[in-house]
C-alpha atoms as a PDB file:
ATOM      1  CA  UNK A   1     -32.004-100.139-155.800  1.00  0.00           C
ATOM      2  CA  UNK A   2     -32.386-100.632-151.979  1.00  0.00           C
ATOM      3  CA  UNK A   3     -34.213 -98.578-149.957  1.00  0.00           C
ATOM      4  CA  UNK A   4     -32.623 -99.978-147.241  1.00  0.00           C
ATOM      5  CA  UNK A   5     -30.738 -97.952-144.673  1.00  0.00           C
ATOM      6  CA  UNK A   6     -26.548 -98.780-144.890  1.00  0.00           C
ATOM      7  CA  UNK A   7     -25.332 -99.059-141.122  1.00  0.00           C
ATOM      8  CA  UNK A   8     -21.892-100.166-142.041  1.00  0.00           C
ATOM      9  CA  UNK A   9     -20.121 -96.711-141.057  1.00  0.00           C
ATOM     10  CA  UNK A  10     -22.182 -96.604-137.870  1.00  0.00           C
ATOM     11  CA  UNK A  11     -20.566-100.312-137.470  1.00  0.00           C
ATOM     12  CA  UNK A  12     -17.109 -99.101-137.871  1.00  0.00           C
ATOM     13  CA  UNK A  13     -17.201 -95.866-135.543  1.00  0.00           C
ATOM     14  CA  UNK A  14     -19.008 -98.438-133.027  1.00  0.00           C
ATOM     15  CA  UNK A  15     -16.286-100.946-133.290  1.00  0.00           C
ATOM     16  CA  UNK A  16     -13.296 -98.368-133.501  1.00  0.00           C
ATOM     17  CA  UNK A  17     -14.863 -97.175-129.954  1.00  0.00           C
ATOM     18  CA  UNK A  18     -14.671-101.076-128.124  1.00  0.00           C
ATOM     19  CA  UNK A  19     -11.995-101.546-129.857  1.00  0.00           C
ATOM     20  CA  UNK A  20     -10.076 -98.771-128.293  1.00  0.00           C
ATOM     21  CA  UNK A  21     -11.237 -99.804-124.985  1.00  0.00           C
ATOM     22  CA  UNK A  22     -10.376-103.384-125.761  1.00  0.00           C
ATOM     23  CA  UNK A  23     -13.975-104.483-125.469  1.00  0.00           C
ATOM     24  CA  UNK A  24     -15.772-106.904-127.962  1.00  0.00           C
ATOM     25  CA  UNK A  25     -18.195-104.636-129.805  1.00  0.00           C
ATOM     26  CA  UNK A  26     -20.148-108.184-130.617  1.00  0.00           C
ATOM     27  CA  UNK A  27     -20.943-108.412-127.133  1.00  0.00           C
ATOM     28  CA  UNK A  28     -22.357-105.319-126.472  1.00  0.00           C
ATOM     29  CA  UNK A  29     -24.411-105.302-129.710  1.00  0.00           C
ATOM     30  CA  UNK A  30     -25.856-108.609-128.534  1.00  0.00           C
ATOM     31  CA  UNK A  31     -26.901-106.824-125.638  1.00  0.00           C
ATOM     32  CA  UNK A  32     -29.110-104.414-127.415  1.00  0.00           C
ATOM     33  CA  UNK A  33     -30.931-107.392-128.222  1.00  0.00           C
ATOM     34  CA  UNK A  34     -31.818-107.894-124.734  1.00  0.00           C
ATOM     35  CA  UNK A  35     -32.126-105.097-123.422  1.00  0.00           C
ATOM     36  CA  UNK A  36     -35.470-103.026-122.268  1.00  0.00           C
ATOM     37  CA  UNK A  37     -36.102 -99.195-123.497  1.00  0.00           C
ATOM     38  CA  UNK A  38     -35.704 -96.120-121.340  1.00  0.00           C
ATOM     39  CA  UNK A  39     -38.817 -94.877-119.773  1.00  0.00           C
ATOM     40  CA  UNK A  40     -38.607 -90.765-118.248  1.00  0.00           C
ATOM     41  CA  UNK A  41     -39.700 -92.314-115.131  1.00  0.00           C
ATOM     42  CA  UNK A  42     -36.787 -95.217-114.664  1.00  0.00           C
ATOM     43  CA  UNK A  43     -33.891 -92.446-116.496  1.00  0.00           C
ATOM     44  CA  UNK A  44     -35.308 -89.490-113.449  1.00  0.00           C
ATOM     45  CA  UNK A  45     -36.068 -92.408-111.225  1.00  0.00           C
ATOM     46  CA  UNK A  46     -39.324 -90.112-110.161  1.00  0.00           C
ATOM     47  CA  UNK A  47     -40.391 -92.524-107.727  1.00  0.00           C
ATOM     48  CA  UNK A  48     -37.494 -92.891-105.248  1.00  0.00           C
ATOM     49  CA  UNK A  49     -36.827 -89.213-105.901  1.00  0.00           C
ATOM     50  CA  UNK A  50     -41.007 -88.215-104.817  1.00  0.00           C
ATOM     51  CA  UNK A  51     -40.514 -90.652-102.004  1.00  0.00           C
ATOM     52  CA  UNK A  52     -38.009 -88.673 -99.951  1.00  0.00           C
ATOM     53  CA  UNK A  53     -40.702 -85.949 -98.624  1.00  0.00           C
ATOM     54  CA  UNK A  54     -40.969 -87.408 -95.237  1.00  0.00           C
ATOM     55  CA  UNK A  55     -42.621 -85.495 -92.815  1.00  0.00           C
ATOM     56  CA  UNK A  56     -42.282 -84.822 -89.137  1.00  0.00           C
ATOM     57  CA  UNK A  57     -45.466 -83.557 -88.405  1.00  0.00           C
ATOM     58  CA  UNK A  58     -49.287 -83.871 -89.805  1.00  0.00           C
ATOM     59  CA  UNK A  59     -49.181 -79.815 -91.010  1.00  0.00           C
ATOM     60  CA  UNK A  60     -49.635 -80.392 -94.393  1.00  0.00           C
ATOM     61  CA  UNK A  61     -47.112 -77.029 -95.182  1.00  0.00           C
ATOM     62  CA  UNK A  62     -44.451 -78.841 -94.012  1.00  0.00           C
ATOM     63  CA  UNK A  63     -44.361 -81.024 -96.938  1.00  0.00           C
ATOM     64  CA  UNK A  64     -43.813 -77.233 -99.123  1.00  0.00           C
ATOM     65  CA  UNK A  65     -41.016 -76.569 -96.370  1.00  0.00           C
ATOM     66  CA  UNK A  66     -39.055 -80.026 -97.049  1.00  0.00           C
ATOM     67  CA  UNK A  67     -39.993 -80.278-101.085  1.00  0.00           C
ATOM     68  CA  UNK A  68     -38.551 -76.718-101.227  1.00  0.00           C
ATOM     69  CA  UNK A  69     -35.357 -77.501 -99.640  1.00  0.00           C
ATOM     70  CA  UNK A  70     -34.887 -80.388-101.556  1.00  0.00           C
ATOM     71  CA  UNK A  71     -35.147 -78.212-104.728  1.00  0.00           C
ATOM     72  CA  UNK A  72     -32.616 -75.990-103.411  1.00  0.00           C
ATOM     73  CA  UNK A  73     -29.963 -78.699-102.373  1.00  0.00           C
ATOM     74  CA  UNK A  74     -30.773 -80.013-106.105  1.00  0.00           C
ATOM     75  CA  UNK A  75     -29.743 -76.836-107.762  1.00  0.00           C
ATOM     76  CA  UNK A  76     -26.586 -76.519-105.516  1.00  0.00           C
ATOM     77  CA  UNK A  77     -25.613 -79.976-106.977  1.00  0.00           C
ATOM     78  CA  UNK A  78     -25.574 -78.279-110.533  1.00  0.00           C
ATOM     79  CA  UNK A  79     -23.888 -75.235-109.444  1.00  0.00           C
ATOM     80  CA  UNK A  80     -21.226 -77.176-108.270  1.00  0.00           C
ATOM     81  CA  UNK A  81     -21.089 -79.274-110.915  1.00  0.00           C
ATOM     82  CA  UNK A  82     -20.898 -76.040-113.421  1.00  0.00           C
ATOM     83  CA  UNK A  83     -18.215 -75.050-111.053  1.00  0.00           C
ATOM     84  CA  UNK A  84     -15.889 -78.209-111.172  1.00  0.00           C
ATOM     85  CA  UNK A  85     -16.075 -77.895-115.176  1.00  0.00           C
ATOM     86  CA  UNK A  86     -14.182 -74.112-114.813  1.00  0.00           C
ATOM     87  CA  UNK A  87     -12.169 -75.180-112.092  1.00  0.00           C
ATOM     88  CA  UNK A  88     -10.813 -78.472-114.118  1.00  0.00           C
ATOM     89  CA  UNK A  89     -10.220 -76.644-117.699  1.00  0.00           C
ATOM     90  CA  UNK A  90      -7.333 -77.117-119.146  1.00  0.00           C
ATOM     91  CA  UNK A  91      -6.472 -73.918-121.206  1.00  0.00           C
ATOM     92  CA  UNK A  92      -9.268 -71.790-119.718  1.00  0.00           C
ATOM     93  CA  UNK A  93     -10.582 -69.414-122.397  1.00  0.00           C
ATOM     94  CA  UNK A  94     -13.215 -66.212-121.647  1.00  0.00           C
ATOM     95  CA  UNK A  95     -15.811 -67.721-123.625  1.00  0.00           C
ATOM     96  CA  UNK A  96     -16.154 -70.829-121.585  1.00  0.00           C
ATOM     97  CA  UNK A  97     -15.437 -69.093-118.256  1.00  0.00           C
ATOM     98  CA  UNK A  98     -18.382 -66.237-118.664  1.00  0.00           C
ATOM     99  CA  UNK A  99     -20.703 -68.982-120.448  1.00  0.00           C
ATOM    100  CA  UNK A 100     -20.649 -71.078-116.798  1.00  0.00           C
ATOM    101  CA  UNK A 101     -20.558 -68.394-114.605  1.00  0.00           C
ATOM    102  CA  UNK A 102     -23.905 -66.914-116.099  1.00  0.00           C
ATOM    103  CA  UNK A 103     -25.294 -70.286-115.579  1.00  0.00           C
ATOM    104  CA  UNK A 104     -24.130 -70.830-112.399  1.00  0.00           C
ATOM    105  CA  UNK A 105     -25.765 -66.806-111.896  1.00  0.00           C
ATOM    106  CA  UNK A 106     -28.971 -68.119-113.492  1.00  0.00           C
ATOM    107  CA  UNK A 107     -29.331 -70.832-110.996  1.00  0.00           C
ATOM    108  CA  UNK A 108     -29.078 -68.286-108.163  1.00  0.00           C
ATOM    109  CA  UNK A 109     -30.930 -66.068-109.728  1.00  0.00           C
ATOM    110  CA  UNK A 110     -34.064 -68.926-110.075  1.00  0.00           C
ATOM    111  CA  UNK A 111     -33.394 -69.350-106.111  1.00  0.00           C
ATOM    112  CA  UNK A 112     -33.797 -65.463-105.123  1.00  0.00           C
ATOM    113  CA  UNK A 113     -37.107 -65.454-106.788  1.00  0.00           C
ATOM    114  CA  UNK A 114     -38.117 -69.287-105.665  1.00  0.00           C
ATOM    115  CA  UNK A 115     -37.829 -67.518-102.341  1.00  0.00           C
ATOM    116  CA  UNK A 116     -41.471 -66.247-102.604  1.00  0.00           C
ATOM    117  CA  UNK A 117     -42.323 -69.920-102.410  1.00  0.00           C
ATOM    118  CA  UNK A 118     -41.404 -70.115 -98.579  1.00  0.00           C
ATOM    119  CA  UNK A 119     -42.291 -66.548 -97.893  1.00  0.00           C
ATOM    120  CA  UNK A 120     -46.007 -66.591 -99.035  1.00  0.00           C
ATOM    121  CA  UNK A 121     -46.532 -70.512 -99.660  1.00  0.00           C
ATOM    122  CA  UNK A 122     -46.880 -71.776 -96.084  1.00  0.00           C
ATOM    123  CA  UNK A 123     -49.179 -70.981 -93.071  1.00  0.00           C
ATOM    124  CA  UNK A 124     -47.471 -68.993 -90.734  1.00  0.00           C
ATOM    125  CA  UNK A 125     -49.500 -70.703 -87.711  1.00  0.00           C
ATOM    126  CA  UNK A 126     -48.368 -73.818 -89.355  1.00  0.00           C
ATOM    127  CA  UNK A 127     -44.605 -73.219 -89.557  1.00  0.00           C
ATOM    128  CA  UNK A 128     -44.008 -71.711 -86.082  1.00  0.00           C
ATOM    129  CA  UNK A 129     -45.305 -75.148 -84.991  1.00  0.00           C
ATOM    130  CA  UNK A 130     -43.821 -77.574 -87.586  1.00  0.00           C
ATOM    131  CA  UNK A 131     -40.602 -75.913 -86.904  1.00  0.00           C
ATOM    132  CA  UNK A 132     -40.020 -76.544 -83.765  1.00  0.00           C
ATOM    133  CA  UNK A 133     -39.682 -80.149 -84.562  1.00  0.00           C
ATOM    134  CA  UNK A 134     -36.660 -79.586 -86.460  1.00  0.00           C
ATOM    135  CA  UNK A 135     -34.565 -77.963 -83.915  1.00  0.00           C
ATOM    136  CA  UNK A 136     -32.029 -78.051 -83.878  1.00  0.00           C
ATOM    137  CA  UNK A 137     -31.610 -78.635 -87.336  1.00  0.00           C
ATOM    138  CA  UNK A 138     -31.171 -75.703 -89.706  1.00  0.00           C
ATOM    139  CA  UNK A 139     -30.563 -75.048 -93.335  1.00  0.00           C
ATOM    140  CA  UNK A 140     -27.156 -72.827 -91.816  1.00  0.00           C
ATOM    141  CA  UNK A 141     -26.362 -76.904 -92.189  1.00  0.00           C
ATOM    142  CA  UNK A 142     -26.143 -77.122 -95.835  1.00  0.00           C
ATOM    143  CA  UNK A 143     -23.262 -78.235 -96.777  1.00  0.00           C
ATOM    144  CA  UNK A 144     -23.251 -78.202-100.021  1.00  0.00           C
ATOM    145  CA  UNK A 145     -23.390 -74.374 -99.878  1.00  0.00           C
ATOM    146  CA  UNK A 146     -19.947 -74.152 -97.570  1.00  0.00           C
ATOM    147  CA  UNK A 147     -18.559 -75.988-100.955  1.00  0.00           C
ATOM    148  CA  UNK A 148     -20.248 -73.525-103.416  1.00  0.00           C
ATOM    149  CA  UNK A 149     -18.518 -70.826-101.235  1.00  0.00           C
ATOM    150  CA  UNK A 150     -15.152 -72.641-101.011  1.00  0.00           C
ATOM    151  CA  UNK A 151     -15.159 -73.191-104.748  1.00  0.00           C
ATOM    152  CA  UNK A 152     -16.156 -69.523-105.595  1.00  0.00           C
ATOM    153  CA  UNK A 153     -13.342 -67.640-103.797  1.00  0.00           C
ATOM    154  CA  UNK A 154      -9.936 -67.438-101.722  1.00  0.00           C
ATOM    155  CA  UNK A 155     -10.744 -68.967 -98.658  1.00  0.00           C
ATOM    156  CA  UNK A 156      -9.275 -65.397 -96.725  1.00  0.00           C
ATOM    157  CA  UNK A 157     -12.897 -64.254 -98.079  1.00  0.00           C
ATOM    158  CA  UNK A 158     -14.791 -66.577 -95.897  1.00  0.00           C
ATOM    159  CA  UNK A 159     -12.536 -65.977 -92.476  1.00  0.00           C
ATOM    160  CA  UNK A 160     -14.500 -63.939 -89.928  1.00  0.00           C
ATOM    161  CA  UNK A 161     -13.624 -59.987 -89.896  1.00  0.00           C
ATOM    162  CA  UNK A 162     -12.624 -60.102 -86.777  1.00  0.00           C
ATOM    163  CA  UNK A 163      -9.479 -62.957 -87.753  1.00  0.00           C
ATOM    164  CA  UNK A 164      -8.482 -62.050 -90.945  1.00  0.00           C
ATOM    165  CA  UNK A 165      -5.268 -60.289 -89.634  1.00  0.00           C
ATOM    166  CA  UNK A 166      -4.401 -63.524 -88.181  1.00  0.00           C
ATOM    167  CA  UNK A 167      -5.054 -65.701 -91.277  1.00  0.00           C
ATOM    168  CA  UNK A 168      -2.627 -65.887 -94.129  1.00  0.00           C
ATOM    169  CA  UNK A 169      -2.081 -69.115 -97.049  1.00  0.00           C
ATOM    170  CA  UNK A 170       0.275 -70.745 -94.687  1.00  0.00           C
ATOM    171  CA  UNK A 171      -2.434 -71.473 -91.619  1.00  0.00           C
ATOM    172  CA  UNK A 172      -3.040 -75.101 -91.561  1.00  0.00           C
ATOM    173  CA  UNK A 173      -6.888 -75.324 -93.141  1.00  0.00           C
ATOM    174  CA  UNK A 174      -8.183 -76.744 -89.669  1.00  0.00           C
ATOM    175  CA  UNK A 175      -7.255 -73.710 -88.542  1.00  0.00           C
ATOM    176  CA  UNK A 176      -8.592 -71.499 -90.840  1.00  0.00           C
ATOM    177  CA  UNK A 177     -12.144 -73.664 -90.769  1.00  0.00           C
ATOM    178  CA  UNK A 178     -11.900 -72.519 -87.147  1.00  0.00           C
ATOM    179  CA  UNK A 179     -12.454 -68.990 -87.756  1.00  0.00           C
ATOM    180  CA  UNK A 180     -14.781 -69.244 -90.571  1.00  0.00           C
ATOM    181  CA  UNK A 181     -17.405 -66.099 -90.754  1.00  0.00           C
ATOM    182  CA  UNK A 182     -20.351 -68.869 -90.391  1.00  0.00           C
ATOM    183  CA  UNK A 183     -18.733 -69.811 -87.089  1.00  0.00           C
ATOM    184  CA  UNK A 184     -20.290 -67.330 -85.160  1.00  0.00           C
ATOM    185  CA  UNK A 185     -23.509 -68.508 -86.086  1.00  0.00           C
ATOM    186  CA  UNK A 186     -22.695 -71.459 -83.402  1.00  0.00           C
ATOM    187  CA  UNK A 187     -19.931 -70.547 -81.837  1.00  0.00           C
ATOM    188  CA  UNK A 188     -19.189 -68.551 -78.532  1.00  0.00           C
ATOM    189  CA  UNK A 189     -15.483 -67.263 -79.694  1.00  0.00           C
ATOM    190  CA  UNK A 190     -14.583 -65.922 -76.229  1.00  0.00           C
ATOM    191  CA  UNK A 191     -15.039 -69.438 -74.558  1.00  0.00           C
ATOM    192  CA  UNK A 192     -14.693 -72.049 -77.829  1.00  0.00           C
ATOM    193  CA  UNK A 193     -17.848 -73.448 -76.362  1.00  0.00           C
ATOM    194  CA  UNK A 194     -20.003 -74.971 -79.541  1.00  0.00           C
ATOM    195  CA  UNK A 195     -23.615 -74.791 -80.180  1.00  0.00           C
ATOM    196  CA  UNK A 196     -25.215 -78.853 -81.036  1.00  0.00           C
ATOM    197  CA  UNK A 197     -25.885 -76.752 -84.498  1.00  0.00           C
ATOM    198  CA  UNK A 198     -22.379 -76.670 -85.228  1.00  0.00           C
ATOM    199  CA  UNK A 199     -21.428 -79.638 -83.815  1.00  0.00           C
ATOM    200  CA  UNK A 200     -23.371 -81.688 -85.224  1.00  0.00           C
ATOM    201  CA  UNK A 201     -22.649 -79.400 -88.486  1.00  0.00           C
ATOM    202  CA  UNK A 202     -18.351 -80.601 -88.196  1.00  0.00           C
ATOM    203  CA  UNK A 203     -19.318 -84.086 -87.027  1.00  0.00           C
ATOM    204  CA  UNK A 204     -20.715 -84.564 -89.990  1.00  0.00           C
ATOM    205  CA  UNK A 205     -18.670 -82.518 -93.118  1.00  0.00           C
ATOM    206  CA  UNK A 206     -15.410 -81.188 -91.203  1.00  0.00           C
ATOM    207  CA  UNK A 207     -13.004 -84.077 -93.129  1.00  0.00           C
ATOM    208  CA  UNK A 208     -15.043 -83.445 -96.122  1.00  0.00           C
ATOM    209  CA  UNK A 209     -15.036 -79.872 -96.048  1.00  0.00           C
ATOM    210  CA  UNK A 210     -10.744 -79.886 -95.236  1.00  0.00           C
ATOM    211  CA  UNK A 211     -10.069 -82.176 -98.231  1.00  0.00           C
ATOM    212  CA  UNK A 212     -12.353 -79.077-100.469  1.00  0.00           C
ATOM    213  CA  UNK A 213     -10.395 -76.582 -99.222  1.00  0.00           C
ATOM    214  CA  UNK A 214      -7.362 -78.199-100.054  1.00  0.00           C
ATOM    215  CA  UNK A 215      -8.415 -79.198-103.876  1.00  0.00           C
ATOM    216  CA  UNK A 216      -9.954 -75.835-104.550  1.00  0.00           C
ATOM    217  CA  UNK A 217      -7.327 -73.728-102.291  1.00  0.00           C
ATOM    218  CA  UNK A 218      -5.938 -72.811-106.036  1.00  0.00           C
ATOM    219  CA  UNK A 219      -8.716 -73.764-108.650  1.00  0.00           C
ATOM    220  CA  UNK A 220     -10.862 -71.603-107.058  1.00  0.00           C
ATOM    221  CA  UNK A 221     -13.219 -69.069-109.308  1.00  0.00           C
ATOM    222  CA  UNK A 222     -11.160 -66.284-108.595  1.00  0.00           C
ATOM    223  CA  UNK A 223      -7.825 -68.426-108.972  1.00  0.00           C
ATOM    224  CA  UNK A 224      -8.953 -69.229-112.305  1.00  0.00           C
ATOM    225  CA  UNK A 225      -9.784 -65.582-113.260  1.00  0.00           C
ATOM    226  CA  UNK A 226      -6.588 -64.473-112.092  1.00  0.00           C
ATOM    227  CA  UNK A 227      -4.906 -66.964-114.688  1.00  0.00           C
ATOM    228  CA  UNK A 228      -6.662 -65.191-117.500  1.00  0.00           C
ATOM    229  CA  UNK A 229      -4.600 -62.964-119.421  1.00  0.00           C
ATOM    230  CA  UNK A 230      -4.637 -59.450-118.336  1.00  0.00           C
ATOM    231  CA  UNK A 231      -6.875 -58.639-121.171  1.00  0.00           C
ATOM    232  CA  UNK A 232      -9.744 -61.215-120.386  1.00  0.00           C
ATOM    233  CA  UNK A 233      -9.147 -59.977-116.731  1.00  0.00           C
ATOM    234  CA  UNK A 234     -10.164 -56.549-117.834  1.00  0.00           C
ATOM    235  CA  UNK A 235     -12.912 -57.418-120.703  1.00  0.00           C
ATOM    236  CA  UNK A 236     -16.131 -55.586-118.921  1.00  0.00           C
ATOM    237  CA  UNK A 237     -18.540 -58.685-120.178  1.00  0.00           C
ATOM    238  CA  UNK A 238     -16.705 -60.966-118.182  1.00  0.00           C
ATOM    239  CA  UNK A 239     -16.074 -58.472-114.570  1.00  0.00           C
ATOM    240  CA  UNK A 240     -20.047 -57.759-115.010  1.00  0.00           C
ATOM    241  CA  UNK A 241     -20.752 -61.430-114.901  1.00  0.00           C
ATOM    242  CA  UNK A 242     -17.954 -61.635-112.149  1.00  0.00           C
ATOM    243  CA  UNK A 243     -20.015 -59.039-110.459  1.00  0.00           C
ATOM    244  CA  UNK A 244     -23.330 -60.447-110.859  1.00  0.00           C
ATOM    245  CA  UNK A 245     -22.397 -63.892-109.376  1.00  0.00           C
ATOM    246  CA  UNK A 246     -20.387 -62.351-106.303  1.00  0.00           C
ATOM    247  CA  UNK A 247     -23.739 -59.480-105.365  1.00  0.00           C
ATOM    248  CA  UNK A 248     -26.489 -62.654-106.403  1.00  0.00           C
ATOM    249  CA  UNK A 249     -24.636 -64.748-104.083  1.00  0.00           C
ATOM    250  CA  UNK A 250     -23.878 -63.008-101.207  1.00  0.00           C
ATOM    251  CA  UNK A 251     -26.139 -60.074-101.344  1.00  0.00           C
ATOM    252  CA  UNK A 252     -29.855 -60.757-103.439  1.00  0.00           C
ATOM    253  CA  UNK A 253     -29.989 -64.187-102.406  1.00  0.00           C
ATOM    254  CA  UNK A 254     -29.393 -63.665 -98.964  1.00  0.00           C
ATOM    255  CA  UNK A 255     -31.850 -61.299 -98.460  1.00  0.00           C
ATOM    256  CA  UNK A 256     -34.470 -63.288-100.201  1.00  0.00           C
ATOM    257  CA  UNK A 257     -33.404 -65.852 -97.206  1.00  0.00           C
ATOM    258  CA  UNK A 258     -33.339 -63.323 -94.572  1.00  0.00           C
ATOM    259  CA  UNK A 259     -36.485 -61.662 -95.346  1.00  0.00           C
ATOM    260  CA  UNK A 260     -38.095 -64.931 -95.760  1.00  0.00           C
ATOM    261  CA  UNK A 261     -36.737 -65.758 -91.888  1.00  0.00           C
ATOM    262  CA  UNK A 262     -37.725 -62.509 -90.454  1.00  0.00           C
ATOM    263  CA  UNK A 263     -41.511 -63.348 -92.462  1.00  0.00           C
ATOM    264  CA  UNK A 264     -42.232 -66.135 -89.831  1.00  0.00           C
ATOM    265  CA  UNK A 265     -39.867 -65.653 -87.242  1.00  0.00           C
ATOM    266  CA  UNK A 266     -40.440 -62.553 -86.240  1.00  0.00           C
ATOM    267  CA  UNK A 267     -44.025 -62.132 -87.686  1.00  0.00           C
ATOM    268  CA  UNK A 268     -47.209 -62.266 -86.035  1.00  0.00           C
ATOM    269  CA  UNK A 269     -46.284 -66.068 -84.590  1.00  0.00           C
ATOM    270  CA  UNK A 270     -42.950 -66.216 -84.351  1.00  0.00           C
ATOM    271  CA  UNK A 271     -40.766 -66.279 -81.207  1.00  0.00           C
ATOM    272  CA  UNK A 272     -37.320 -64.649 -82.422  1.00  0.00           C
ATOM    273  CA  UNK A 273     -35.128 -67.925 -82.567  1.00  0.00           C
ATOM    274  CA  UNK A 274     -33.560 -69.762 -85.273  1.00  0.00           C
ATOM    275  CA  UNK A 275     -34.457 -73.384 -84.947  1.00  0.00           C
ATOM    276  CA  UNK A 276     -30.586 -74.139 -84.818  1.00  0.00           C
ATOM    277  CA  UNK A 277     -30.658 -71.333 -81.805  1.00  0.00           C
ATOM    278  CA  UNK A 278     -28.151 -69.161 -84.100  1.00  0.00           C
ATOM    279  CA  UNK A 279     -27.855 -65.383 -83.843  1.00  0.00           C
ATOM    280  CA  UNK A 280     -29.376 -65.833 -87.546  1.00  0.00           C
ATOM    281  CA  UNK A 281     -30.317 -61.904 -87.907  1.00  0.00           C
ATOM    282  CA  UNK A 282     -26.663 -60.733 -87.424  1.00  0.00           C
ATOM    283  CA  UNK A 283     -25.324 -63.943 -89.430  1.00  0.00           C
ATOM    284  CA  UNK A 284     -27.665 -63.646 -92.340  1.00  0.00           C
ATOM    285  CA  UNK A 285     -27.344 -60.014 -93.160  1.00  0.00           C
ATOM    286  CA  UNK A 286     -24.362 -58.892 -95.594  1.00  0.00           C
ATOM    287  CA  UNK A 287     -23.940 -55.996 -94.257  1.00  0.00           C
ATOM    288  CA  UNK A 288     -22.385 -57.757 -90.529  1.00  0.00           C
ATOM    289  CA  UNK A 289     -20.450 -60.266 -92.399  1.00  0.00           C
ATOM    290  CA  UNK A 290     -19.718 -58.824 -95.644  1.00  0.00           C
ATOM    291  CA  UNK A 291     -19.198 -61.738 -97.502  1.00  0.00           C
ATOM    292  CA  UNK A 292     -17.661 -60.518-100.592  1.00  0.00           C
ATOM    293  CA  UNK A 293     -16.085 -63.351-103.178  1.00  0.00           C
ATOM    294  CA  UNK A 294     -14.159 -60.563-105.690  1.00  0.00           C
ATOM    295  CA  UNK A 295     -13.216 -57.614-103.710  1.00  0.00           C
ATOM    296  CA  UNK A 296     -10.571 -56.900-105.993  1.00  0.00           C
ATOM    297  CA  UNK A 297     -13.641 -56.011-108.370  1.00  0.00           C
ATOM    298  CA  UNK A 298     -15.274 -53.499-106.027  1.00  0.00           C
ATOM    299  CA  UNK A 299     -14.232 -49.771-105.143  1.00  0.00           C
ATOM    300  CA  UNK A 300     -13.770 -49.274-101.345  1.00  0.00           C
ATOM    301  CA  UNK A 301     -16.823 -47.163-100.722  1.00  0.00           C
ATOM    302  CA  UNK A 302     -18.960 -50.407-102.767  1.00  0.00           C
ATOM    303  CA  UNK A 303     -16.974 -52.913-100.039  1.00  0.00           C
ATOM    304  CA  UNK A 304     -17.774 -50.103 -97.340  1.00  0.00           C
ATOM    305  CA  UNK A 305     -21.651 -50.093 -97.868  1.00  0.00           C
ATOM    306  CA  UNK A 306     -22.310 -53.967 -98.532  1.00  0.00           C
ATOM    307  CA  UNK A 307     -25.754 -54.480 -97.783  1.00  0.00           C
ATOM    308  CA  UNK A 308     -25.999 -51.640 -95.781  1.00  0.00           C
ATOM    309  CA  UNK A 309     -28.843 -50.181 -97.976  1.00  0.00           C
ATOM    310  CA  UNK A 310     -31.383 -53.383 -97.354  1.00  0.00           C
END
């Protein structure tokens, strides 16, 4: 009696997959022959990913500043990639829905605390030095936030207070980007005059961040909630998780941010301004913009204190 293993069904599922790809499953076996291992280092690639700390300066907290961003724009990546997977379902279910949106939460949950990082992991001396060589960059520039936002809610959500009267689904999306709530962060509304923050901002994602708008205009978080039956709509697991994303996002998180900012900029060192030269105090805080993704989920008097109470 053999003892030796019997690979022949393994063989068969191998060639039923080339086959139905009309592939010759010979060929690729030959090329296991050939081919090297996986190491952790080549599958993460860790050494053109620890290469891209690049400093400006010679503070050495600058290289916590730019590793720490880095981190964050990774995470964003996998919240949008949770995202896409609700947005794309065919015959949504509750199950899968509230499984990704607690991850998604999760993920913005890691970044409120990972805010303590910045806040008490750098030199204050240090970073009201190092920072000025970044102007006028700013993290306001992330744009793979603006898509995390865009994905998350109707785009009405994201229009300045001041324009939402004037702002229905049939404005052309140029439009609408126009009048954006982050906007005011570089824009002077009473002479259209643009700060290089937000130039430089459009220059660079404007055609990207139209064609978004346009795919997610109705595949949207809250599109795809409102395709739930009525009873998923109402299950209270589901609105709490609802809940949790839309106050993590645009409430916890921000503040983490915010009081992070208001740490070194307006601490002992600091000199009031945003290295992108943005009203940041009056742009950061949720309770100026009220950025809200689900108001339908929220009573009035919950809409009417947003972030008043921090």
């Amino acid at each position: 009696m053999s003892d030796q293993p019997n690979y022949d069904d393994l063989l068969h599922k191998l060639k039923d997959k080339y086959d139905a790809q009309s592939e010759d499953t010979e060929n690729y076996l030959e090329g296991l022959l050939y081919s090297k291992s996986i190491t952790y280092w080549d599958y993460i690639h860790t050494d053109a990913l620890l290469s891209l700390q690049i400093q400006r300066t010679t503070f050495p907290d600058e290289m916590v500043f730019i590793s720490y961003h880095q981190i964050n724009e990774l995470i964003f990546k996998m919240i949008l990639w949770e995202i896409s997977q609700v947005a794309d379902k065919e015959n949504l279910e509750i199950d899968f829905f509230e499984n990704k949106l607690m991850r998604i939460s999760r993920y913005f949950d890691m970044l409120t605390t990972s805010f303590n990082i910045m806040r008490e992991g750098m030199d204050r001396e240090q970073y009201n030095k190092f920072r000025h060589t970044l102007t006028p960059a700013s993290g306001f520039q992330s744009g793979q936030y603006r898509l995390i936002e865009f994905a998350s809610t109707e785009l009405i959500n994201l229009i300045d207070l001041r324009f939402r009267a004037t702002i229905d689904r049939d404005t052309p999306f140029e439009h609408a980007l126009e009048h954006l709530y982050w906007q005011a962060a570089g824009k002077n509304f009473k002479t259209g005059e643009k700060s290089s923050l937000l130039t430089n901002f459009e220059k660079r994602y404007k055609e990207e961040f139209i064609t978004f708008m346009k795919t997610y205009n109705t595949k949207n978080l809250w599109s795809r909630f409102k395709e739930l039956p009525e009873s998923d709509q109402n299950d209270a697991d589901l609105v709490k998780a609802m809940r949790h994303y839309d106050y993590t996002v645009n409430v916890t998180w921000v503040m983490a941010h915010y009081n992070a900012a208001v740490h070194y900029i307006l601490g002992e060192d600091g000199d009031g301004e945003a290295t992108g030269g943005s009203d940041w105090q009056k742009y950061m805080h949720p309770k100026y913009q009220k950025r809200v993704f689900f108001p339908e989920l929220w009573s009035q008097n919950e809409l009417d204190n947003w972030g008043k109470d921090l």
